[in-house]
PDB file of N, CA and C in Angstrom:
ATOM      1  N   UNK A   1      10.370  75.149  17.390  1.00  0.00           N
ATOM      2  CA  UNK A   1      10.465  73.708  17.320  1.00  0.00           C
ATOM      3  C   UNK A   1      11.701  73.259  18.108  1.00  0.00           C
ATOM      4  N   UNK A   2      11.344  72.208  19.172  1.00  0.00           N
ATOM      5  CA  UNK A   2      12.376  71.945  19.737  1.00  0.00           C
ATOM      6  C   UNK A   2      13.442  71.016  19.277  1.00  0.00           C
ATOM      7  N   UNK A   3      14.508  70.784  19.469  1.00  0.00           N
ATOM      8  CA  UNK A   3      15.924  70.093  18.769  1.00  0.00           C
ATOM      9  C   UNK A   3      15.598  69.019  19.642  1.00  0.00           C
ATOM     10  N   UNK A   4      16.001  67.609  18.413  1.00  0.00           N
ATOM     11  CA  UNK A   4      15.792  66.601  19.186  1.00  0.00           C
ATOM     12  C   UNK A   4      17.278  65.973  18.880  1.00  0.00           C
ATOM     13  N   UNK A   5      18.476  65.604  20.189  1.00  0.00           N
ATOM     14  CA  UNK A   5      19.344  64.538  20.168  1.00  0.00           C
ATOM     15  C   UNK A   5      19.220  63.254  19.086  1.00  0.00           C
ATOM     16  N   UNK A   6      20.500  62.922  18.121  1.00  0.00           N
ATOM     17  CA  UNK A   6      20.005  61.672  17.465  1.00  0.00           C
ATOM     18  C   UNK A   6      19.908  60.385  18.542  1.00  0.00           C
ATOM     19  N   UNK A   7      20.504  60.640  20.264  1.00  0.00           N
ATOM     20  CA  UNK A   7      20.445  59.673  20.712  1.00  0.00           C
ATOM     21  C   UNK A   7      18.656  59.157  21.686  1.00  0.00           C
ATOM     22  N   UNK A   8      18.337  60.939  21.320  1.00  0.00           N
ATOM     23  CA  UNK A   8      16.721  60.681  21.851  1.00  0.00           C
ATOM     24  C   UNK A   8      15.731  60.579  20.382  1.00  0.00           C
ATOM     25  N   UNK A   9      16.110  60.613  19.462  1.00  0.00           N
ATOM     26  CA  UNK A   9      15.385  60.048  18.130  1.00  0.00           C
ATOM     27  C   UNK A   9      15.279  58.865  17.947  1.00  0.00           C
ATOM     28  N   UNK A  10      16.882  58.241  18.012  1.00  0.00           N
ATOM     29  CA  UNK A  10      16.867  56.707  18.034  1.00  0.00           C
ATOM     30  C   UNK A  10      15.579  56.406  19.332  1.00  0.00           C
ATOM     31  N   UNK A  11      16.023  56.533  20.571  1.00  0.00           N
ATOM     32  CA  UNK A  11      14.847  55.760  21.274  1.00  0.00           C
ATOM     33  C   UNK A  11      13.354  56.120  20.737  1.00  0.00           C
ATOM     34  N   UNK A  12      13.071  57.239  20.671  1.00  0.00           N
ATOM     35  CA  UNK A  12      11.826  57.541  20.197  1.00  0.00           C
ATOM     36  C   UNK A  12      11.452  56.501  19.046  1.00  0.00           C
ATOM     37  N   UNK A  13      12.199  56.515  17.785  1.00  0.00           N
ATOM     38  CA  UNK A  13      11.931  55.774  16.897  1.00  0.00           C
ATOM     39  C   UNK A  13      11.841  54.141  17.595  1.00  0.00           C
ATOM     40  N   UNK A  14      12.688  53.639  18.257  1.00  0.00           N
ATOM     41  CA  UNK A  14      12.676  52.419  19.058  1.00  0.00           C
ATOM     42  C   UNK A  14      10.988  51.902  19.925  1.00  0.00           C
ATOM     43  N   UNK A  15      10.879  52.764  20.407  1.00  0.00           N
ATOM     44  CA  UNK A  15       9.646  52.765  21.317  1.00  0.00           C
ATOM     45  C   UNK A  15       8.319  52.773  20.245  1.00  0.00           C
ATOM     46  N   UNK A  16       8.439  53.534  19.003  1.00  0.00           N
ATOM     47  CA  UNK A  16       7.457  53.950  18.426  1.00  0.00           C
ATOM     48  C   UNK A  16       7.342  52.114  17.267  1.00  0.00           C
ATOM     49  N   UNK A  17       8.784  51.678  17.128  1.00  0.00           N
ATOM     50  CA  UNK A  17       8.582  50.903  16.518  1.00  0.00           C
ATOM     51  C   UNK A  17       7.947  49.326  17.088  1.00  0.00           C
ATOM     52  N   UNK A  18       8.034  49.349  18.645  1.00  0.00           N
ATOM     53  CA  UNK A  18       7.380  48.648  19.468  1.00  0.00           C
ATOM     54  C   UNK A  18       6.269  48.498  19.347  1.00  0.00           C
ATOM     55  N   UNK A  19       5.647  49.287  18.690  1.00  0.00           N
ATOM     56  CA  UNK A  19       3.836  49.437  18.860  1.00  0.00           C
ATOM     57  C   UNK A  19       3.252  49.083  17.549  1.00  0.00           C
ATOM     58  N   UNK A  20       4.429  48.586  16.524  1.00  0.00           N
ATOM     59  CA  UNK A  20       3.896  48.092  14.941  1.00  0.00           C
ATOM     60  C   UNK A  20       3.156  46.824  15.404  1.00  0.00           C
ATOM     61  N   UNK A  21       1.936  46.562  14.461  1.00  0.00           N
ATOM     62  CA  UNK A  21       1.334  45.210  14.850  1.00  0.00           C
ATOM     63  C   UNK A  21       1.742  44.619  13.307  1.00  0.00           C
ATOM     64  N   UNK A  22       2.329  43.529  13.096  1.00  0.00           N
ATOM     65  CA  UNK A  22       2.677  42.542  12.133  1.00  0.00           C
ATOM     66  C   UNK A  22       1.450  41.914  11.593  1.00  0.00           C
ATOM     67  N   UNK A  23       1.328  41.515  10.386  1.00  0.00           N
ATOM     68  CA  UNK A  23       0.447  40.561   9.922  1.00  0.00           C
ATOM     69  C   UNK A  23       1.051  39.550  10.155  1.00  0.00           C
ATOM     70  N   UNK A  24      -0.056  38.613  10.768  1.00  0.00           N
ATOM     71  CA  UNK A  24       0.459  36.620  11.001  1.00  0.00           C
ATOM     72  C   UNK A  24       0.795  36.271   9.452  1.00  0.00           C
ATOM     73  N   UNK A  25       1.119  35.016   9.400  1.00  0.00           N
ATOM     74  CA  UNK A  25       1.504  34.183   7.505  1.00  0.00           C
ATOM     75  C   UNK A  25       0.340  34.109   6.736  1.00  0.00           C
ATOM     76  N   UNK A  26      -1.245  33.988   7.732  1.00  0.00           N
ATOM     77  CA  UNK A  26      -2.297  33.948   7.140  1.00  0.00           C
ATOM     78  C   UNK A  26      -2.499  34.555   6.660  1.00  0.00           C
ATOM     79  N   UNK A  27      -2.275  36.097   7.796  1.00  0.00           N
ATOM     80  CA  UNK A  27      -2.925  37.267   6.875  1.00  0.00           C
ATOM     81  C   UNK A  27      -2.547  37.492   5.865  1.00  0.00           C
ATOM     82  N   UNK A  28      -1.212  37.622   5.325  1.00  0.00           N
ATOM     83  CA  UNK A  28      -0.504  38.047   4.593  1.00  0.00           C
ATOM     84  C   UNK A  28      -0.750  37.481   3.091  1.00  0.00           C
ATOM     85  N   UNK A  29      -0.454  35.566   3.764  1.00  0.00           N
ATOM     86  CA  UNK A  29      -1.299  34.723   2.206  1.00  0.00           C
ATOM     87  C   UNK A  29      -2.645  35.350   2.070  1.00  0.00           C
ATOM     88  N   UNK A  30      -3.058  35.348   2.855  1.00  0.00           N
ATOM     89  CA  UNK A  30      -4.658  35.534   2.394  1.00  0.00           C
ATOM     90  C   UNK A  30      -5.063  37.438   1.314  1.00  0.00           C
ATOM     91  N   UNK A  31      -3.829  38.173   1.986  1.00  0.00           N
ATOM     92  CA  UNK A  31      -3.981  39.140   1.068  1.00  0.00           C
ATOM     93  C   UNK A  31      -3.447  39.491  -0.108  1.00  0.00           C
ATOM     94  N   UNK A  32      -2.273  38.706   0.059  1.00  0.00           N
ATOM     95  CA  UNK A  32      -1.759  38.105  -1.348  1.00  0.00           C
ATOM     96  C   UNK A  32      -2.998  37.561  -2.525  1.00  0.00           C
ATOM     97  N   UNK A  33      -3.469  36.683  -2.070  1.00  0.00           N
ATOM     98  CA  UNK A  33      -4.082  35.740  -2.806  1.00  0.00           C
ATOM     99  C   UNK A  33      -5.210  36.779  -3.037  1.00  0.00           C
ATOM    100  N   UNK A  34      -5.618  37.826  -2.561  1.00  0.00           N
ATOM    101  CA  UNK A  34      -6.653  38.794  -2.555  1.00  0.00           C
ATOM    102  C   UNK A  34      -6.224  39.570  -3.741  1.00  0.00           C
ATOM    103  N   UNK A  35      -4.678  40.005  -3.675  1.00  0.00           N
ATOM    104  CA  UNK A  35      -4.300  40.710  -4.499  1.00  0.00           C
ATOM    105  C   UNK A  35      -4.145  40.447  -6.158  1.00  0.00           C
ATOM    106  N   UNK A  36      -3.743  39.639  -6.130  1.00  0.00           N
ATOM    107  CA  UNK A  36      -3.522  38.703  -7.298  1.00  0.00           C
ATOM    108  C   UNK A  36      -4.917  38.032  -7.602  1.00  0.00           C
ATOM    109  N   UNK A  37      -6.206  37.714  -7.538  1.00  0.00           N
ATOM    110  CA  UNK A  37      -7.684  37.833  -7.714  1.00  0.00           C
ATOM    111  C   UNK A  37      -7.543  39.150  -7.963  1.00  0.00           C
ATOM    112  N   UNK A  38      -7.327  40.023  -7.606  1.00  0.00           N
ATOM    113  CA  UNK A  38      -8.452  41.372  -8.135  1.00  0.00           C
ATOM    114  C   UNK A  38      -7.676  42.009  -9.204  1.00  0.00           C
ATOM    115  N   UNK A  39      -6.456  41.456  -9.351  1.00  0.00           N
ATOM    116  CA  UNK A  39      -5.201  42.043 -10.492  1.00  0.00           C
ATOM    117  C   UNK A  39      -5.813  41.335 -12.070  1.00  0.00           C
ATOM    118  N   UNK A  40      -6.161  39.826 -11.558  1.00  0.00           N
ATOM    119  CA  UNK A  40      -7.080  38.957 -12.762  1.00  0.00           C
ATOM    120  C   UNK A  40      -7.999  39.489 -13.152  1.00  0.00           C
ATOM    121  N   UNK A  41      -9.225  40.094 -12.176  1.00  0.00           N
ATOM    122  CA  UNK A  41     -10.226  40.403 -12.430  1.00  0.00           C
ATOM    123  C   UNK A  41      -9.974  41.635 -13.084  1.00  0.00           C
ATOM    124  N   UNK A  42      -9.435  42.515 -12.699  1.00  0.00           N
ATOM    125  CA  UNK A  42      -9.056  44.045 -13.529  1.00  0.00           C
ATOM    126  C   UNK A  42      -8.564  43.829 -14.541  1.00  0.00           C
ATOM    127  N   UNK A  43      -7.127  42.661 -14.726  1.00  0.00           N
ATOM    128  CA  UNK A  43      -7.170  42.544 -16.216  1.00  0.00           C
ATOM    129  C   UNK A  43      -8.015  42.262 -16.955  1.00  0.00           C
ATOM    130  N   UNK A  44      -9.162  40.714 -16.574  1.00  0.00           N
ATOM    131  CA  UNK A  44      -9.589  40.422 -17.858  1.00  0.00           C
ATOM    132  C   UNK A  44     -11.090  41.456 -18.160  1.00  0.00           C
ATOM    133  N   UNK A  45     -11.267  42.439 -17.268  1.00  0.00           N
ATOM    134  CA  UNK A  45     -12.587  43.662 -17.212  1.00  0.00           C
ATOM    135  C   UNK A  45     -11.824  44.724 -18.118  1.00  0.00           C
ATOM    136  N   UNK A  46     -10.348  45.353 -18.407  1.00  0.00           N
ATOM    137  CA  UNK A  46     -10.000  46.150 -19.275  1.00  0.00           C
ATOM    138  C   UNK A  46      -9.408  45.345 -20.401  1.00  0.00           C
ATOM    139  N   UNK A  47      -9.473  44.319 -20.647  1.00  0.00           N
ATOM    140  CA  UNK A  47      -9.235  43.726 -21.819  1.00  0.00           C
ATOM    141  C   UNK A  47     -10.545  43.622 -22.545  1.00  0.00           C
ATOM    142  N   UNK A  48     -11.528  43.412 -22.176  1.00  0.00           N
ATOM    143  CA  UNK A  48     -13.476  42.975 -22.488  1.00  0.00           C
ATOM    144  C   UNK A  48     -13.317  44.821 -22.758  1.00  0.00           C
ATOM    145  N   UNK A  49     -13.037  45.694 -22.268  1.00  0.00           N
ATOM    146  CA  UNK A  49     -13.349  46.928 -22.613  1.00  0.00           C
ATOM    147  C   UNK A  49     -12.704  47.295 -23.513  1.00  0.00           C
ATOM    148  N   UNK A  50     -11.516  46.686 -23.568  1.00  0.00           N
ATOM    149  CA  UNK A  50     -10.089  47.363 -24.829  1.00  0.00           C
ATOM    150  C   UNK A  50     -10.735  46.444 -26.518  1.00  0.00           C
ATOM    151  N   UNK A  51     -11.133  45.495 -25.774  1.00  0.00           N
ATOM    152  CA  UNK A  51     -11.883  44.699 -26.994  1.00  0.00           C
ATOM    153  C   UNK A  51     -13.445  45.324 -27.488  1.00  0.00           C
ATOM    154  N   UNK A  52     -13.929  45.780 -26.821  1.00  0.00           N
ATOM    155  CA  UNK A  52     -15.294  46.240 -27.020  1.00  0.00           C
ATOM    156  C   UNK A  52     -15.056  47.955 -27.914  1.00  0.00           C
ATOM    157  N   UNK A  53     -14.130  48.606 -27.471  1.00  0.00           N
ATOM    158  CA  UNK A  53     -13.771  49.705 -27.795  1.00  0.00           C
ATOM    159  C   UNK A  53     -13.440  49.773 -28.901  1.00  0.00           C
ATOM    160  N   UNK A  54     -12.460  48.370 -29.557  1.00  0.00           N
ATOM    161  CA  UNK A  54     -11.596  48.369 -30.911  1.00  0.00           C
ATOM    162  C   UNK A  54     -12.704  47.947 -31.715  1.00  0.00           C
ATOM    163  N   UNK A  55     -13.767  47.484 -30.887  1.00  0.00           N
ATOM    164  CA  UNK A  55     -14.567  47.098 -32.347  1.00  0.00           C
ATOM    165  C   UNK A  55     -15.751  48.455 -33.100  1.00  0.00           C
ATOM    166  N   UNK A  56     -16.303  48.773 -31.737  1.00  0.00           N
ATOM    167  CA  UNK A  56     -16.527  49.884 -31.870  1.00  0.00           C
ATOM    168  C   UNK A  56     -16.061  50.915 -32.659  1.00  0.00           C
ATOM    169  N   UNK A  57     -14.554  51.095 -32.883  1.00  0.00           N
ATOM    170  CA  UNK A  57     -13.958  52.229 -33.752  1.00  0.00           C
ATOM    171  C   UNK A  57     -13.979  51.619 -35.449  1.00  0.00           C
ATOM    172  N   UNK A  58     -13.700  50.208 -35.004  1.00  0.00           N
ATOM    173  CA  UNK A  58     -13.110  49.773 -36.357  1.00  0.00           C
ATOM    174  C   UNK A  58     -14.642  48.817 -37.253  1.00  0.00           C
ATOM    175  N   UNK A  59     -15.629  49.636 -36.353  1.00  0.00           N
ATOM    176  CA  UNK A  59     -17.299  49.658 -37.179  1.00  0.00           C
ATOM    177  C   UNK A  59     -17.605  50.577 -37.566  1.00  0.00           C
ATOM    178  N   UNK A  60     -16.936  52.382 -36.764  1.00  0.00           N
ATOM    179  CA  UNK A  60     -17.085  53.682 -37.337  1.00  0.00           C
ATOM    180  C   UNK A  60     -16.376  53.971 -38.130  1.00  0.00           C
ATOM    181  N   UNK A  61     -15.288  53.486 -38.023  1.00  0.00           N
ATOM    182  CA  UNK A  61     -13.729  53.681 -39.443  1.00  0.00           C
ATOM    183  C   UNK A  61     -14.706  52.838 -40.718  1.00  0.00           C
ATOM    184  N   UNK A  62     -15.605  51.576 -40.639  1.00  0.00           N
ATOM    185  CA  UNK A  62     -15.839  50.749 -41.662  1.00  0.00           C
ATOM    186  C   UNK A  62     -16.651  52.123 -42.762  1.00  0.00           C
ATOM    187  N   UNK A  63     -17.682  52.309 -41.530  1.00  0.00           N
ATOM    188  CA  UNK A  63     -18.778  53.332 -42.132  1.00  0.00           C
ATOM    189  C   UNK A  63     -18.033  54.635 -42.830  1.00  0.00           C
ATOM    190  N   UNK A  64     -16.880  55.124 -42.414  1.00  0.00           N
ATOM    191  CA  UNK A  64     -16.344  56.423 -42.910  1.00  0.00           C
ATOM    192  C   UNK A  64     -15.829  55.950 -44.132  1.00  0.00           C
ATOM    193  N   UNK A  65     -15.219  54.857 -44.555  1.00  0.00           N
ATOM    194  CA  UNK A  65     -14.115  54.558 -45.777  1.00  0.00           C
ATOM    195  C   UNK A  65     -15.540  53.905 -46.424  1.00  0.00           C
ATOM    196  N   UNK A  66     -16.433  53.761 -46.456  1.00  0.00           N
ATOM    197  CA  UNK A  66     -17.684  53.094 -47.303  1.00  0.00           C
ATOM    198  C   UNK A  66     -17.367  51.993 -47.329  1.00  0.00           C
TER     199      UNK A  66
END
């Protein structure tokens, strides 16, 4: 493996960082707003399950204690 200079790393890293493509403000709101929708939706889908589950146990707990 060849040794690389920190003064030929820096450029490398320089050049390499030239070629990042940025998200515009749109994109960014728009994946925001994507993110935060599907964070809602996942909560209120494991809450309907965390609720469906507790009742479930606490109908088999009813049946075990008579």
């Amino acid at each position: 493996m060849a040794k690389t200079s920190p003064g030929e790393f820096i450029r490398q890293v320089r050049t390499e960082a030239t070629k990042v493509v940025w998200p515009t403000r749109k994109e960014t709101g728009m994946t925001t707003v994507m993110v935060l929708i599907m964070a809602l939706v996942l909560g209120i889908f494991f809450f309907v399950v965390d609720l469906a589950f507790s009742q479930i146990v606490k109908f088999l707990l009813s049946l075990i204690s008579g």
